[in-house]
C-alpha atoms as a PDB file:
ATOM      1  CA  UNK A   1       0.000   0.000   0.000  1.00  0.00           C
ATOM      2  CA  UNK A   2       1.300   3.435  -0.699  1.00  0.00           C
ATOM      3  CA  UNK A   3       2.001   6.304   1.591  1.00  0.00           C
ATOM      4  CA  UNK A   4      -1.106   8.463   0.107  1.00  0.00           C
ATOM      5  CA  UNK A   5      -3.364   5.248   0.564  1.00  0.00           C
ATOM      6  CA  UNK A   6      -2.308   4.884   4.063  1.00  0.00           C
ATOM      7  CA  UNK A   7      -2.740   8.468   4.686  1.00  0.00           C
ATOM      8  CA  UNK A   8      -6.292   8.507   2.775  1.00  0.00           C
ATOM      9  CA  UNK A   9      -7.217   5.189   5.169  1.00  0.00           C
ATOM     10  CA  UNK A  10      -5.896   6.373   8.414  1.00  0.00           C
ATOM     11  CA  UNK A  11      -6.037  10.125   8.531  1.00  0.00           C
ATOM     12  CA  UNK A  12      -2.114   9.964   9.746  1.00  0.00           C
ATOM     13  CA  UNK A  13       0.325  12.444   8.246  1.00  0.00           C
ATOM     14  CA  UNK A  14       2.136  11.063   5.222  1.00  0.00           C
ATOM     15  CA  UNK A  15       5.289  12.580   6.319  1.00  0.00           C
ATOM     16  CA  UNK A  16       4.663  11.263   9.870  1.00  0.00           C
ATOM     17  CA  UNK A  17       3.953   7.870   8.510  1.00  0.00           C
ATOM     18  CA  UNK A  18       7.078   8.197   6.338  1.00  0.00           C
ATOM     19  CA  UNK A  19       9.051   8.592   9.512  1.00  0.00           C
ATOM     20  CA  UNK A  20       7.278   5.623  11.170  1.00  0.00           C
ATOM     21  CA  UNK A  21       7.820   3.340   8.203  1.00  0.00           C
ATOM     22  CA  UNK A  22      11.869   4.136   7.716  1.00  0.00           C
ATOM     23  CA  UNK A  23      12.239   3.290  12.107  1.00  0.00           C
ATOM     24  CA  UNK A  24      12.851   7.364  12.984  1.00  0.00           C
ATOM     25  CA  UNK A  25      10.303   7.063  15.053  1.00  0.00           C
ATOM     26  CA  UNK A  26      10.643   4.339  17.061  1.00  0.00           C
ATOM     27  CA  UNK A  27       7.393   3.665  19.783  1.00  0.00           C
ATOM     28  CA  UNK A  28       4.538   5.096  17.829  1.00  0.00           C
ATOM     29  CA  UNK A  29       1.372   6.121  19.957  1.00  0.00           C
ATOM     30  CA  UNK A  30      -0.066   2.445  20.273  1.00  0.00           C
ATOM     31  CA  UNK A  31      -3.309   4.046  18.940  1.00  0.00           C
ATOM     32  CA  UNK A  32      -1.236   4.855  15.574  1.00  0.00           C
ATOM     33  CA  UNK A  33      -0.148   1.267  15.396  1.00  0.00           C
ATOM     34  CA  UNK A  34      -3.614  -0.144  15.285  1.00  0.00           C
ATOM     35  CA  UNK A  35      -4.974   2.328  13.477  1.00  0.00           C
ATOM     36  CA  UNK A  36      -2.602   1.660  10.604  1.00  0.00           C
ATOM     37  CA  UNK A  37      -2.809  -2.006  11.390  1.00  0.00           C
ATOM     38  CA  UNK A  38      -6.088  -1.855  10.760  1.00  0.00           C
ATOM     39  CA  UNK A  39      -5.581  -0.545   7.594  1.00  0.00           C
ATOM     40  CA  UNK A  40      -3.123  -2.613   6.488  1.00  0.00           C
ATOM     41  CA  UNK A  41      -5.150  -5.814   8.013  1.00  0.00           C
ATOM     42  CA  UNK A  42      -2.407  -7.136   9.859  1.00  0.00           C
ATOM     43  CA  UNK A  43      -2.037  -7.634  13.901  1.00  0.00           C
ATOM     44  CA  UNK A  44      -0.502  -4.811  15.386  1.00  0.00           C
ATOM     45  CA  UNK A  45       2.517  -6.857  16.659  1.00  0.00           C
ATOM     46  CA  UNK A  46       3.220  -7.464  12.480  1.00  0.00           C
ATOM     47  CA  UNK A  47       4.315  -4.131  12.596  1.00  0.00           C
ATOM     48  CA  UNK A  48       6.096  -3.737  16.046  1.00  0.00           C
ATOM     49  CA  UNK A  49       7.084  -7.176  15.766  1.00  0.00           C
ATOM     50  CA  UNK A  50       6.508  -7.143  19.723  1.00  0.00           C
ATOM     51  CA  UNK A  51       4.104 -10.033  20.235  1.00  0.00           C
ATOM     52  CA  UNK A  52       0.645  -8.694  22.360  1.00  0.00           C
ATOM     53  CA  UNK A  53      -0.095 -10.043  25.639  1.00  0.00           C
END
């Protein structure tokens, strides 16, 4: 999925997501992570790669 999609499905900054996606931001709000988890239908801990309780 593309930047502009992402940012069209979740509302998030493209530049913010940017950051996210290249690891120059490194904890995320955990509301960010399943909000573009959600978009990206994947479990959150697919992007983290921290497994969830």
């Amino acid at each position: 999925m593309s930047l502009r999609t992402l940012q069209a499905e979740t509302g998030l900054n493209r530049g913010y997501l940017s950051r996210v996606e290249r690891g120059l931001i490194r904890q995320p709000a955990p509301t960010t992570v399943l909000t573009v988890a959600s978009a990206l239908r994947v479990p959150p801990d697919a992007i983290t790669h921290e497994e969830t309780p």
